[in-house]
PDB file of N, CA and C in Angstrom:
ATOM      1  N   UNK A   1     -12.897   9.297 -12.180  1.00  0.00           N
ATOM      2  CA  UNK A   1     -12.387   9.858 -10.958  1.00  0.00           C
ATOM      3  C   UNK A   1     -11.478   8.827 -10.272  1.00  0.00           C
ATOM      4  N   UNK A   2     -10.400   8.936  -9.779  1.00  0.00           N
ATOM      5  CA  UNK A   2      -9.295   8.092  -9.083  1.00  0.00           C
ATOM      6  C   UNK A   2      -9.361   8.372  -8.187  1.00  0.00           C
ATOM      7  N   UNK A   3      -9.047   6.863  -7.240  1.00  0.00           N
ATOM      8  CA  UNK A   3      -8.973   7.086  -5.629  1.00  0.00           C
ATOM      9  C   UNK A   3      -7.389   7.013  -5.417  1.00  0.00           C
ATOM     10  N   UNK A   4      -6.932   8.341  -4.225  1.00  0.00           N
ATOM     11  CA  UNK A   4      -5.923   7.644  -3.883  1.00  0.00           C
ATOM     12  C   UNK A   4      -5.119   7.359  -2.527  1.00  0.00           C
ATOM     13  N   UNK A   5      -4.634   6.248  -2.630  1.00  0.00           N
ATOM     14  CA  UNK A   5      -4.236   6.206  -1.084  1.00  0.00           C
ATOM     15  C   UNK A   5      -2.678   6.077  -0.941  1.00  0.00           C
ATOM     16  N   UNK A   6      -2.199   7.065   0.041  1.00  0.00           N
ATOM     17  CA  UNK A   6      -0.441   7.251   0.227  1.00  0.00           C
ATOM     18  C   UNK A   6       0.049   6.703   0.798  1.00  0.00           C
ATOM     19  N   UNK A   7       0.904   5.831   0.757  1.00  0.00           N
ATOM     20  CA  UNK A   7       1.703   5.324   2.120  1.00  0.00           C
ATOM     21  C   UNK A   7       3.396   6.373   1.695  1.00  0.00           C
ATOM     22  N   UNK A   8       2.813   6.951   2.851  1.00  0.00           N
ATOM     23  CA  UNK A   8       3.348   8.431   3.493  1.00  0.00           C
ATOM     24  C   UNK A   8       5.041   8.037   4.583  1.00  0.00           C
ATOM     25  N   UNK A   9       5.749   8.848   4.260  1.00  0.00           N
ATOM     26  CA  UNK A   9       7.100   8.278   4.904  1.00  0.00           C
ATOM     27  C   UNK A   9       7.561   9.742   5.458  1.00  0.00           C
ATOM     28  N   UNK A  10       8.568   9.838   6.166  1.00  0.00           N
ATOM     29  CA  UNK A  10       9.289  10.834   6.744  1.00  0.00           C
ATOM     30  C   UNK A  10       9.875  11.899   5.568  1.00  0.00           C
ATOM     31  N   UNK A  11      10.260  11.182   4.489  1.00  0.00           N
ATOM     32  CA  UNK A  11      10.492  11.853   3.546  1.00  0.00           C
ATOM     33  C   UNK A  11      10.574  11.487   1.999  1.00  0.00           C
ATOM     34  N   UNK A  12       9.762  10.332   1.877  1.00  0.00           N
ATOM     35  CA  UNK A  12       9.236  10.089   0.946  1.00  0.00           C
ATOM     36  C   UNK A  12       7.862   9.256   1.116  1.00  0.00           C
ATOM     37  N   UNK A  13       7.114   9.066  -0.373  1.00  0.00           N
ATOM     38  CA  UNK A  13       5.999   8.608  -0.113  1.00  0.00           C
ATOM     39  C   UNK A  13       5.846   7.146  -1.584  1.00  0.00           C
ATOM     40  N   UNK A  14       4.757   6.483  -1.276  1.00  0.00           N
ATOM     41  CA  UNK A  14       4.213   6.170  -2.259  1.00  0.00           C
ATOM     42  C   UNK A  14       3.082   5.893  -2.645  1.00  0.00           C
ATOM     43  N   UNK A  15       2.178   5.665  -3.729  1.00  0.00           N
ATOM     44  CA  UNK A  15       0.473   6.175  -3.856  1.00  0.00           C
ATOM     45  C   UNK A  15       0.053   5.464  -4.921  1.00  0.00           C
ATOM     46  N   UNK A  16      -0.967   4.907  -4.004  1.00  0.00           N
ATOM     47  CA  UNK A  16      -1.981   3.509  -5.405  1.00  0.00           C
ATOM     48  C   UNK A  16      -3.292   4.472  -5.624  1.00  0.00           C
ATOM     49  N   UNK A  17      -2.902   4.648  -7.160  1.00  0.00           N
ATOM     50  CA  UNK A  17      -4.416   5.365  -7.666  1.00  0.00           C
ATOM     51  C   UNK A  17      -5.419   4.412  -8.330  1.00  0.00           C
ATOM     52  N   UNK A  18      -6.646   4.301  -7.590  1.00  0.00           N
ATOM     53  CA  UNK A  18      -7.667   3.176  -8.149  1.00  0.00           C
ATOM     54  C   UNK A  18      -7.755   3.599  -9.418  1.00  0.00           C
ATOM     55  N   UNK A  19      -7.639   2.956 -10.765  1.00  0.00           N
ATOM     56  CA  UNK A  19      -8.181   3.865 -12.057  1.00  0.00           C
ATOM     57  C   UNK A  19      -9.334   3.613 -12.131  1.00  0.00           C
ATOM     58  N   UNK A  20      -9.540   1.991 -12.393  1.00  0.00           N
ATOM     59  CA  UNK A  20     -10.837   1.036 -12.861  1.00  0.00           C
ATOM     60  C   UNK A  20     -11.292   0.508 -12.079  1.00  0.00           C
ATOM     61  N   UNK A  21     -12.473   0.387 -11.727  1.00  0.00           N
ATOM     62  CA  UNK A  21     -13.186  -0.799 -10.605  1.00  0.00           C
ATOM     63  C   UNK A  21     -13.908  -1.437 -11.812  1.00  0.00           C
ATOM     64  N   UNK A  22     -13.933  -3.043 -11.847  1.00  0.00           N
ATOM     65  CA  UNK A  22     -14.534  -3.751 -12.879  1.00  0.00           C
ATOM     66  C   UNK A  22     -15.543  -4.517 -11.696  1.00  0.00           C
ATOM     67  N   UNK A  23     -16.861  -4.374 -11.525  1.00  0.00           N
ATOM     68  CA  UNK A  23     -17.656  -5.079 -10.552  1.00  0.00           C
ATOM     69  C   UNK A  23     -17.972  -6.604 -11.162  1.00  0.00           C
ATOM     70  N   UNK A  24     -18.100  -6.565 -12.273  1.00  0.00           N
ATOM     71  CA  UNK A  24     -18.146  -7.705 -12.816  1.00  0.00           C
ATOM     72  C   UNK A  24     -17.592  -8.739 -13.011  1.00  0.00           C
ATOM     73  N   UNK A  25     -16.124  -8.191 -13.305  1.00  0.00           N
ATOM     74  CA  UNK A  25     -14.601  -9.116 -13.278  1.00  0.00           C
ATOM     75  C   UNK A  25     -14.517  -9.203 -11.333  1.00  0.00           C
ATOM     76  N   UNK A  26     -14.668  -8.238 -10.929  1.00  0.00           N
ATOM     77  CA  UNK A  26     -14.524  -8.104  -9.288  1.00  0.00           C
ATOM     78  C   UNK A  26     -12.890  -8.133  -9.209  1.00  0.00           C
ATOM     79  N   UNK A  27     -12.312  -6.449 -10.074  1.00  0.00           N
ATOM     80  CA  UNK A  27     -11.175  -6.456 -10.362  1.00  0.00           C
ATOM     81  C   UNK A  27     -10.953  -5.006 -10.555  1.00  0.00           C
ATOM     82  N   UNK A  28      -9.957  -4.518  -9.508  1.00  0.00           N
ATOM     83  CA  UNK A  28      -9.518  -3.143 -10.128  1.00  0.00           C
ATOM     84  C   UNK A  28      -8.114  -3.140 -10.954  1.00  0.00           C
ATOM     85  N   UNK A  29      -7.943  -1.662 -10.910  1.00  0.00           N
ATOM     86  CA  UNK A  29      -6.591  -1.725 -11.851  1.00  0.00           C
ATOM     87  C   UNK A  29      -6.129  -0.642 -11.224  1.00  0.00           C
ATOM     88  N   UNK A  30      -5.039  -0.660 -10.505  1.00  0.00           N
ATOM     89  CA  UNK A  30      -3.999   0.119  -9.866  1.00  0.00           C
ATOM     90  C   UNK A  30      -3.069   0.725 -10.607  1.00  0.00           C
ATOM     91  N   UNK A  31      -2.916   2.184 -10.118  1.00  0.00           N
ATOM     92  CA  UNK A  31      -1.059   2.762 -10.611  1.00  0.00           C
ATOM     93  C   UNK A  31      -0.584   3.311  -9.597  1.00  0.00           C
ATOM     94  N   UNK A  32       0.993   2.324  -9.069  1.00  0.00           N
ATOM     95  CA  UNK A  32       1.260   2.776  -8.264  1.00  0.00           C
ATOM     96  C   UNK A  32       2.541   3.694  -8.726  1.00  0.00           C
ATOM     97  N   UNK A  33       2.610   4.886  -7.754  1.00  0.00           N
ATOM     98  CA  UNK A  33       3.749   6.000  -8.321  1.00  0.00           C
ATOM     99  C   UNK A  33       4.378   6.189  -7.118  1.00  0.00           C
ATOM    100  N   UNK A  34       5.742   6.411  -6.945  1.00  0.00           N
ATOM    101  CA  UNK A  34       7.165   6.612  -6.314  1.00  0.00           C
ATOM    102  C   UNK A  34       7.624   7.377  -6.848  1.00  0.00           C
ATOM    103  N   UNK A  35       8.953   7.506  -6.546  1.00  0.00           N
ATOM    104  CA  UNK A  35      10.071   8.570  -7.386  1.00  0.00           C
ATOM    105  C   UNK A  35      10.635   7.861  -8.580  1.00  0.00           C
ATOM    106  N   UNK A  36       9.940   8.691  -9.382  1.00  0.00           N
ATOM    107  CA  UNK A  36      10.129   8.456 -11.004  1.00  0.00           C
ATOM    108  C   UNK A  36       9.793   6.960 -11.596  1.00  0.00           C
ATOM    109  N   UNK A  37       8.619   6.539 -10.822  1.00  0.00           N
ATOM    110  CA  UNK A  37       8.506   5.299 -11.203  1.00  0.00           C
ATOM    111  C   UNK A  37       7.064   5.192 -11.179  1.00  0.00           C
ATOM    112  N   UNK A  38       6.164   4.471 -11.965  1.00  0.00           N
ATOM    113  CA  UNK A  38       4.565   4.646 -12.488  1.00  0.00           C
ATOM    114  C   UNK A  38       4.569   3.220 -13.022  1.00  0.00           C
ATOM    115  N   UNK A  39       3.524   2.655 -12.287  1.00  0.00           N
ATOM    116  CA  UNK A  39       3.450   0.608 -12.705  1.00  0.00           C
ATOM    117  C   UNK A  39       2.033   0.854 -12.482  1.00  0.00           C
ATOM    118  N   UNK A  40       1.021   0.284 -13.807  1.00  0.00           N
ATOM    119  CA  UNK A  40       0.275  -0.239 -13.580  1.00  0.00           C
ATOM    120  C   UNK A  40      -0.302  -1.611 -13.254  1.00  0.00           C
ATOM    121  N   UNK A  41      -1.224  -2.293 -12.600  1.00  0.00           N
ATOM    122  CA  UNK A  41      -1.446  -3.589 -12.024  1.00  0.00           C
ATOM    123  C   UNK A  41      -3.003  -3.553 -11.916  1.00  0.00           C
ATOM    124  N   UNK A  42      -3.474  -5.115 -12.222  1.00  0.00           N
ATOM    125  CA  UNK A  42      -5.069  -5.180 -11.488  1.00  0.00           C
ATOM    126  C   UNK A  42      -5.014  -6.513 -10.481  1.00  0.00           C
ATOM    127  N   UNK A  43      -5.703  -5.948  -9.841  1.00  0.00           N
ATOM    128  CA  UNK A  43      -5.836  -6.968  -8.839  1.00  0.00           C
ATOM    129  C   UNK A  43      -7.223  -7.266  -8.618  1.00  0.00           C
ATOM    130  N   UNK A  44      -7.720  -8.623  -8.019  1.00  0.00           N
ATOM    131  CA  UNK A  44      -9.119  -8.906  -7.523  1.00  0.00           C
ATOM    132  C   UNK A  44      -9.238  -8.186  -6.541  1.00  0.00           C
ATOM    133  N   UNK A  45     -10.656  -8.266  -6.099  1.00  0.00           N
ATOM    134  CA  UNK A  45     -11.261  -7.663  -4.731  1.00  0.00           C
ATOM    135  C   UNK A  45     -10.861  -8.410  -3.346  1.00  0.00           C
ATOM    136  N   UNK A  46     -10.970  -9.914  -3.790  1.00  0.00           N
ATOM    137  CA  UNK A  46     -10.232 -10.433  -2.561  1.00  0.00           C
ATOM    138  C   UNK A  46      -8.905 -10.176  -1.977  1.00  0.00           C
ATOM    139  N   UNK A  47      -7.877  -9.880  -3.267  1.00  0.00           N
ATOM    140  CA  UNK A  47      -6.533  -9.696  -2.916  1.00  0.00           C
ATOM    141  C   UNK A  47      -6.503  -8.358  -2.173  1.00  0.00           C
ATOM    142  N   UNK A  48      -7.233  -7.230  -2.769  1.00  0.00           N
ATOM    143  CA  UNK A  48      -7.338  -6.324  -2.364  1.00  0.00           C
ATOM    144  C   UNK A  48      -8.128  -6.215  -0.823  1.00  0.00           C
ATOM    145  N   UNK A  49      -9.041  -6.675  -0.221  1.00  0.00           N
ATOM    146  CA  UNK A  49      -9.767  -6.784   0.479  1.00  0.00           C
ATOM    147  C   UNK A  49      -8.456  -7.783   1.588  1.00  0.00           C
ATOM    148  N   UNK A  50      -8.181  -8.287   1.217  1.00  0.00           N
ATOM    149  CA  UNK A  50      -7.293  -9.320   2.040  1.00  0.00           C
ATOM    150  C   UNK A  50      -6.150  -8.741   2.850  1.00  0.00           C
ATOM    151  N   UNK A  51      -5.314  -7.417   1.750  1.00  0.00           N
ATOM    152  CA  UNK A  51      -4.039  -6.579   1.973  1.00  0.00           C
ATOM    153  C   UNK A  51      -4.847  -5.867   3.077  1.00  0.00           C
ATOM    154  N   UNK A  52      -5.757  -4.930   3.005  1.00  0.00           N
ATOM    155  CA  UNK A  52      -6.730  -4.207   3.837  1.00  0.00           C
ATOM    156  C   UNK A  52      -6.763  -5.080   5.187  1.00  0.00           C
ATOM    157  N   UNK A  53      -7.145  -6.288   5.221  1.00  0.00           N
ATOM    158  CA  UNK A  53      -7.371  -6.606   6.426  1.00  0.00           C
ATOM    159  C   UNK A  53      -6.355  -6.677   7.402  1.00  0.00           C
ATOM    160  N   UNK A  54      -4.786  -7.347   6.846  1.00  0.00           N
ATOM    161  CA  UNK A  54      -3.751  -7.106   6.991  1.00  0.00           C
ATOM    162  C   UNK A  54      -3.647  -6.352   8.031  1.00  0.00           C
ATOM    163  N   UNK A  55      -3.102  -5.360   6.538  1.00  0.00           N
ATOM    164  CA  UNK A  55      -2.875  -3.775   6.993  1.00  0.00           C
ATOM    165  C   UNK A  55      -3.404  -3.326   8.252  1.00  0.00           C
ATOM    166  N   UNK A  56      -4.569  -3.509   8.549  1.00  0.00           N
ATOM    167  CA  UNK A  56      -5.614  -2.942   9.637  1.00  0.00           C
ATOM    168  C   UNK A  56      -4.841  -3.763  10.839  1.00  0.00           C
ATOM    169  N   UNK A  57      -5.124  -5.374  10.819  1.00  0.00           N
ATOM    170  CA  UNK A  57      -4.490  -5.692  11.691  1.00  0.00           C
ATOM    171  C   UNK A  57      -3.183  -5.917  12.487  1.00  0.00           C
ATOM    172  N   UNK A  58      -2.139  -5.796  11.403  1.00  0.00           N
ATOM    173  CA  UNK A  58      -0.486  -5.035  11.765  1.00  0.00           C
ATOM    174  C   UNK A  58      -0.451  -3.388  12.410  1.00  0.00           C
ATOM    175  N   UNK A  59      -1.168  -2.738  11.624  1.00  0.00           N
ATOM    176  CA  UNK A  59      -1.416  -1.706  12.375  1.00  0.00           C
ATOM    177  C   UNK A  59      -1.944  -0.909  13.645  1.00  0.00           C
ATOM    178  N   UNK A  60      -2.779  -2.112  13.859  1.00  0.00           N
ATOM    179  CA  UNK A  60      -3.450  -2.191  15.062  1.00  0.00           C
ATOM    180  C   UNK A  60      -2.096  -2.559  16.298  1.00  0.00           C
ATOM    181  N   UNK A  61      -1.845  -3.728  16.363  1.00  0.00           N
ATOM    182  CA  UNK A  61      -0.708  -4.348  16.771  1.00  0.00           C
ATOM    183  C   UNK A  61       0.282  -3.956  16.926  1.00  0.00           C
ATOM    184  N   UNK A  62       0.457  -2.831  16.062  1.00  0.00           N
ATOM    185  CA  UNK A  62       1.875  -2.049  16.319  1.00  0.00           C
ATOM    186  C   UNK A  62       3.363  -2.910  15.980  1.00  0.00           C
ATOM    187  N   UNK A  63       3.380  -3.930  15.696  1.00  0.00           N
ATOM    188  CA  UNK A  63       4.325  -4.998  15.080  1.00  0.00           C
ATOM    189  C   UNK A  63       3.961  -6.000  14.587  1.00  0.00           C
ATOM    190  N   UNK A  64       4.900  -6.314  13.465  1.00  0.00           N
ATOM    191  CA  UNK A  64       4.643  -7.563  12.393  1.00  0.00           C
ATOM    192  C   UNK A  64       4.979  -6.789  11.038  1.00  0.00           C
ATOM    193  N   UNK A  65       4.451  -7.300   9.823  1.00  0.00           N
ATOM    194  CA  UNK A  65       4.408  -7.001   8.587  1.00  0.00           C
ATOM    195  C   UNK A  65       3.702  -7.671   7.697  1.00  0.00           C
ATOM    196  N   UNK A  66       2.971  -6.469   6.667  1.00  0.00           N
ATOM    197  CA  UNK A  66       2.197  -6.556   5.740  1.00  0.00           C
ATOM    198  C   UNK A  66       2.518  -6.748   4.480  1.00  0.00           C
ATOM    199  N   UNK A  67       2.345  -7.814   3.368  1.00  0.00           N
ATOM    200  CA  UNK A  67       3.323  -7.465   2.182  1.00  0.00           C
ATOM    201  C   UNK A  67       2.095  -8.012   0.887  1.00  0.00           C
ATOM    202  N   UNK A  68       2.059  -6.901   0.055  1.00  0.00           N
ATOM    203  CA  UNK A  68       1.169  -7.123  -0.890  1.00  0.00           C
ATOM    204  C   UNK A  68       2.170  -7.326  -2.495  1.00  0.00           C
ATOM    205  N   UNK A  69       1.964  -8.458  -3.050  1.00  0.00           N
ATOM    206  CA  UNK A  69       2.518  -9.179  -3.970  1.00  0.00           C
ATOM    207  C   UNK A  69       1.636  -8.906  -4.955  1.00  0.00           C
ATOM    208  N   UNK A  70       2.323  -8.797  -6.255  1.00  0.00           N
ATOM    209  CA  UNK A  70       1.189  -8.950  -7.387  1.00  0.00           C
ATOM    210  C   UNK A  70       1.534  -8.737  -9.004  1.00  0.00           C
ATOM    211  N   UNK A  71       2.320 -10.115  -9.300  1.00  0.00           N
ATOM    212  CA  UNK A  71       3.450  -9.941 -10.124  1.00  0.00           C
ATOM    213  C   UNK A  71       4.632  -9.408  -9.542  1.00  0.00           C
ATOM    214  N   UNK A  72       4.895  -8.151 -10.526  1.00  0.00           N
ATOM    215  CA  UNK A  72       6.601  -7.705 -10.327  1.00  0.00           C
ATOM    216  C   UNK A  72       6.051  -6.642  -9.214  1.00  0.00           C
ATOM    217  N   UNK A  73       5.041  -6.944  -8.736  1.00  0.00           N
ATOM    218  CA  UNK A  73       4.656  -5.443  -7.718  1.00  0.00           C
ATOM    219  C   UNK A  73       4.625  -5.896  -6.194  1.00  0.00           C
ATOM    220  N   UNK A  74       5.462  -5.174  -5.356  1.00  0.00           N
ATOM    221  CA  UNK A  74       5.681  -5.611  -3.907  1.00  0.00           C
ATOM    222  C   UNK A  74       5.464  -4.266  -3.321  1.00  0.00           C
ATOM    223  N   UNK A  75       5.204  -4.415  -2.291  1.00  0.00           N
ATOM    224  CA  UNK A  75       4.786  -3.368  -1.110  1.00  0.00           C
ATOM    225  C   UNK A  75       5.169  -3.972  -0.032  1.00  0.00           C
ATOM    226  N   UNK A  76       5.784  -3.743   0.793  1.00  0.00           N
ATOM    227  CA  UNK A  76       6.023  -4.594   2.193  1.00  0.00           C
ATOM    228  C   UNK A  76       6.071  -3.511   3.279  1.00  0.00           C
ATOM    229  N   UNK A  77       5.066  -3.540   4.531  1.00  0.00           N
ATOM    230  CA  UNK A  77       4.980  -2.307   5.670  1.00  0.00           C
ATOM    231  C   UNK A  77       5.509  -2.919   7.010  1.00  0.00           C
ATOM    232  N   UNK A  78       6.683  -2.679   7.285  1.00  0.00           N
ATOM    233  CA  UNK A  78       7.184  -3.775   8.750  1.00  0.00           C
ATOM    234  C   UNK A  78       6.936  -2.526   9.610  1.00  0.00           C
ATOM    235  N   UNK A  79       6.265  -3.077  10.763  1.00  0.00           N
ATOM    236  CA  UNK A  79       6.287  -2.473  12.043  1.00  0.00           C
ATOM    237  C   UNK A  79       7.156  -2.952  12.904  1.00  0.00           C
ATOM    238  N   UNK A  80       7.911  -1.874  14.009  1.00  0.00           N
ATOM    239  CA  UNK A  80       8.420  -2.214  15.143  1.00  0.00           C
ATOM    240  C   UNK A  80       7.097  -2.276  16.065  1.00  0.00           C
ATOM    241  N   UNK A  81       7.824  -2.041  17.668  1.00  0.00           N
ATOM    242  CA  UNK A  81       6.610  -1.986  18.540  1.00  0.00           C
ATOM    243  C   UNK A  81       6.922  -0.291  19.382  1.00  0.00           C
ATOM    244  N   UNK A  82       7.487  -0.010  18.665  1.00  0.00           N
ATOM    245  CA  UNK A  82       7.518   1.639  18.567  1.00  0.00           C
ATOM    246  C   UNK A  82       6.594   2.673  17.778  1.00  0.00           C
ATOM    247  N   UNK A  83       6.032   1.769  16.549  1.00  0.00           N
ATOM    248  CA  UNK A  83       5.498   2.776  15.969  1.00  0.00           C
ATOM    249  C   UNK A  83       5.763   3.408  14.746  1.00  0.00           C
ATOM    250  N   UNK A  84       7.193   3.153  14.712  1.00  0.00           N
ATOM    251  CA  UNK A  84       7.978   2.730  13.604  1.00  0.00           C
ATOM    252  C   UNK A  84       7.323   1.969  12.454  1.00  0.00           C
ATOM    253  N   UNK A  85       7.433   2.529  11.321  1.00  0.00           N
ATOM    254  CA  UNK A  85       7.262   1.780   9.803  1.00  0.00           C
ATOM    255  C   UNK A  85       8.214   1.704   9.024  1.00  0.00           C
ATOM    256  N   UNK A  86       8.504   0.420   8.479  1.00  0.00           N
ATOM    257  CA  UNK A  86       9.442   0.534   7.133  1.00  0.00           C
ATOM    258  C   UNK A  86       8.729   0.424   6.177  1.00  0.00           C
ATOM    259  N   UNK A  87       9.191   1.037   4.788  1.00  0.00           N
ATOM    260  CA  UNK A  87       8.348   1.002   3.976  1.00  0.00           C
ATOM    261  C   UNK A  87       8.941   0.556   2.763  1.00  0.00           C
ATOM    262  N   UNK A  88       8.966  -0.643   2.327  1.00  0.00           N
ATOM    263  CA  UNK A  88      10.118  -0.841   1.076  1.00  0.00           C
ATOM    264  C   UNK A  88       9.093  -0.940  -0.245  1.00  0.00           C
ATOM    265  N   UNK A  89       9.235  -0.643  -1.354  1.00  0.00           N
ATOM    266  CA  UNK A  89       8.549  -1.077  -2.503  1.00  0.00           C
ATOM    267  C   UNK A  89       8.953  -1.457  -3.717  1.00  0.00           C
ATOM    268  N   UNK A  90       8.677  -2.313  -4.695  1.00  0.00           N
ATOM    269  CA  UNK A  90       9.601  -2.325  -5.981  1.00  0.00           C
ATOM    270  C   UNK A  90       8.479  -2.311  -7.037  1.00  0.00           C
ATOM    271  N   UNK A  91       8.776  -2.089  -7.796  1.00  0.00           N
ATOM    272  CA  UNK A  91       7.711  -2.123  -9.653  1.00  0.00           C
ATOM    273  C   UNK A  91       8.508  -3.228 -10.486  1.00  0.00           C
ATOM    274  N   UNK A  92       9.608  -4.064 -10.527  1.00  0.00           N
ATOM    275  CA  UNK A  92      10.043  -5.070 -10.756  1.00  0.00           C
ATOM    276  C   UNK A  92      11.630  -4.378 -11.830  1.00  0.00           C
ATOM    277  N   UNK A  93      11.613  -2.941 -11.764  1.00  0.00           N
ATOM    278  CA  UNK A  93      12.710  -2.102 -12.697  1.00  0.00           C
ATOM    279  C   UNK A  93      13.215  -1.340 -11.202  1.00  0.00           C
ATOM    280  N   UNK A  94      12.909  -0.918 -10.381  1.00  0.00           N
ATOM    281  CA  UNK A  94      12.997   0.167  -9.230  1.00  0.00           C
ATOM    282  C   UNK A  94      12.911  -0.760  -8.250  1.00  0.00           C
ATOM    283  N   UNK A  95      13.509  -0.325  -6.758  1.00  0.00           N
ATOM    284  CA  UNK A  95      13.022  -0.237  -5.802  1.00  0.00           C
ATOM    285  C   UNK A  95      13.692   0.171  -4.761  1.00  0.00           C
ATOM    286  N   UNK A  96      13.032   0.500  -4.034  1.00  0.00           N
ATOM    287  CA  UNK A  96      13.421   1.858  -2.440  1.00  0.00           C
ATOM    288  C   UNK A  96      12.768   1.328  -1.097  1.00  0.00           C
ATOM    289  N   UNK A  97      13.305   2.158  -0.153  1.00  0.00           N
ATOM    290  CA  UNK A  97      13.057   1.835   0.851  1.00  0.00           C
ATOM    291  C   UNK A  97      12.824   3.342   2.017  1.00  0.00           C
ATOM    292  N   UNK A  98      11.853   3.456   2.765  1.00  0.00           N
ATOM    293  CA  UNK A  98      12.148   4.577   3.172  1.00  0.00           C
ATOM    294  C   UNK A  98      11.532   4.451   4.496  1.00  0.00           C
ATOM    295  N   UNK A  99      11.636   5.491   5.869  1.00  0.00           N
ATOM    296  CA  UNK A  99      10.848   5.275   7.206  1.00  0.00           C
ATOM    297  C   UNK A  99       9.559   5.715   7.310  1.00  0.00           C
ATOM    298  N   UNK A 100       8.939   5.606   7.905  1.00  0.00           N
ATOM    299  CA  UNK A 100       7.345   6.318   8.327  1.00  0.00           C
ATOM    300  C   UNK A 100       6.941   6.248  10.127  1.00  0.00           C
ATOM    301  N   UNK A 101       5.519   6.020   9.896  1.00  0.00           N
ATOM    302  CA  UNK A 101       5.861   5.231  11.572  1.00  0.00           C
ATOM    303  C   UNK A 101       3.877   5.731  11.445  1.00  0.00           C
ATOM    304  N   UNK A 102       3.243   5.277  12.406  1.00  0.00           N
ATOM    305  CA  UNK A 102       2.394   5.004  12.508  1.00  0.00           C
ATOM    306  C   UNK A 102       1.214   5.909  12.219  1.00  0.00           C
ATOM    307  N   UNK A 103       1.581   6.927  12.630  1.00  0.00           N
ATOM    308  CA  UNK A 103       0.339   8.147  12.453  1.00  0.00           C
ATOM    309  C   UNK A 103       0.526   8.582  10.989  1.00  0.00           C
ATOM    310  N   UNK A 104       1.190   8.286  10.031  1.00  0.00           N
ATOM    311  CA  UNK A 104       0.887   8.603   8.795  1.00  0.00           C
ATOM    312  C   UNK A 104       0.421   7.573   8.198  1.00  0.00           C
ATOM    313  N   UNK A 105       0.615   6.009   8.354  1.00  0.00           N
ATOM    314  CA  UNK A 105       0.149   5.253   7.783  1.00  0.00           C
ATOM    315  C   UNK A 105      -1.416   5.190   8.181  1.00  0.00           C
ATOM    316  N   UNK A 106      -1.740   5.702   9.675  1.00  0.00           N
ATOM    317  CA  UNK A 106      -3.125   5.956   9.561  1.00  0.00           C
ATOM    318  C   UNK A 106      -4.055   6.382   8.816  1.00  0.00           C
ATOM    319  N   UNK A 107      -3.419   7.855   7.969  1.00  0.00           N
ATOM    320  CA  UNK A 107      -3.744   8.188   6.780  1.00  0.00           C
ATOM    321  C   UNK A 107      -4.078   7.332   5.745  1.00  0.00           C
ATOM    322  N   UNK A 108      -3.078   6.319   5.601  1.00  0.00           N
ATOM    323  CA  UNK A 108      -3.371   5.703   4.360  1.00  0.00           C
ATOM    324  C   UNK A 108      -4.819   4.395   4.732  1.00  0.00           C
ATOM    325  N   UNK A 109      -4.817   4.224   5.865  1.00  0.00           N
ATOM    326  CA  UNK A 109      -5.965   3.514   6.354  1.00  0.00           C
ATOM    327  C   UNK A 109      -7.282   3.963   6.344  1.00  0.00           C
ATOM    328  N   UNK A 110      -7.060   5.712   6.532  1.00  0.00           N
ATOM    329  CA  UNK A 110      -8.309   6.283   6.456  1.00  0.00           C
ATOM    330  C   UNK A 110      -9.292   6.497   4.753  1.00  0.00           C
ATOM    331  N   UNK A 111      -7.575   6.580   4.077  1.00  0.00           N
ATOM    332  CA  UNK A 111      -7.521   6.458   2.580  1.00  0.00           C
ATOM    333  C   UNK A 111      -8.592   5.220   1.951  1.00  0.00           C
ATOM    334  N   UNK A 112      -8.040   4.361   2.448  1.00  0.00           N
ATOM    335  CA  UNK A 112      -8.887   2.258   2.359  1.00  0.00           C
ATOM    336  C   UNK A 112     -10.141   2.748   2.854  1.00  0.00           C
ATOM    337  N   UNK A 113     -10.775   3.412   3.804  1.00  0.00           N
ATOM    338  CA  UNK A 113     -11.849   3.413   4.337  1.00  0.00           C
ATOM    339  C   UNK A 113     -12.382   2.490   5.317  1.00  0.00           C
ATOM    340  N   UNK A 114     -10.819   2.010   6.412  1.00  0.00           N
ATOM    341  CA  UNK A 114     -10.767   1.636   7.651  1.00  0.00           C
ATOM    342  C   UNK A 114     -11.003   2.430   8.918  1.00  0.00           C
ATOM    343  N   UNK A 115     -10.447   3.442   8.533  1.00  0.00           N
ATOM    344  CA  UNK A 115     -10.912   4.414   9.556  1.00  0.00           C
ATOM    345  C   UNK A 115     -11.646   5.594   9.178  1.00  0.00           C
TER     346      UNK A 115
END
């Protein structure tokens, strides 16, 4: 069963599906999907746990930015103090950029199981 969480834009989106949780390694394995683009990645629990805290706390704040690295895999979430989100991402072949703004990225927080 896959978890997944969206970071949701005005008119586009993008979405990390948990495949694997390894409790042992203390390591999942991500696929993240965009437009026409599918990268898999694993990451530890800390890295993962770390982006989360981030996230929570840029979001909270309403400005700054969040940027999760991991290899050729970037995610970066800039807030204004509007409410406003940018949302840029690359898979290390692709990458885009698109708007959002706060009440959808909530979603993706509720997704993490922050809210």
């Amino acid at each position: 069963m896959k978890h997944r969480i969206v970071f949701r834009g005005e008119e586009s989106s993008v979405s990390w599906d948990i495949l694997h949780v390894y409790p042992k390694q203390e390591e999942l394995t991500i696929q993240m999907t965009g437009e026409d683009s599918e990268h898999e990645f694993s990451v530890t629990f800390n890295q993962y746990d770390a982006f989360i805290r981030n996230f929570a706390r840029v979001h909270e704040s309403l400005y700054g930015e969040v940027v999760f690295e991991q290899g050729v895999i970037r995610l970066r979430l800039r807030y204004d103090r509007l409410g406003r989100v940018f949302i840029s991402w690359s898979d290390g072949q692709t990458s885009h950029q698109f708007r959002s703004d706060q009440s959808y990225l909530s979603e993706a927080l509720a997704q993490l199981g922050v809210y």
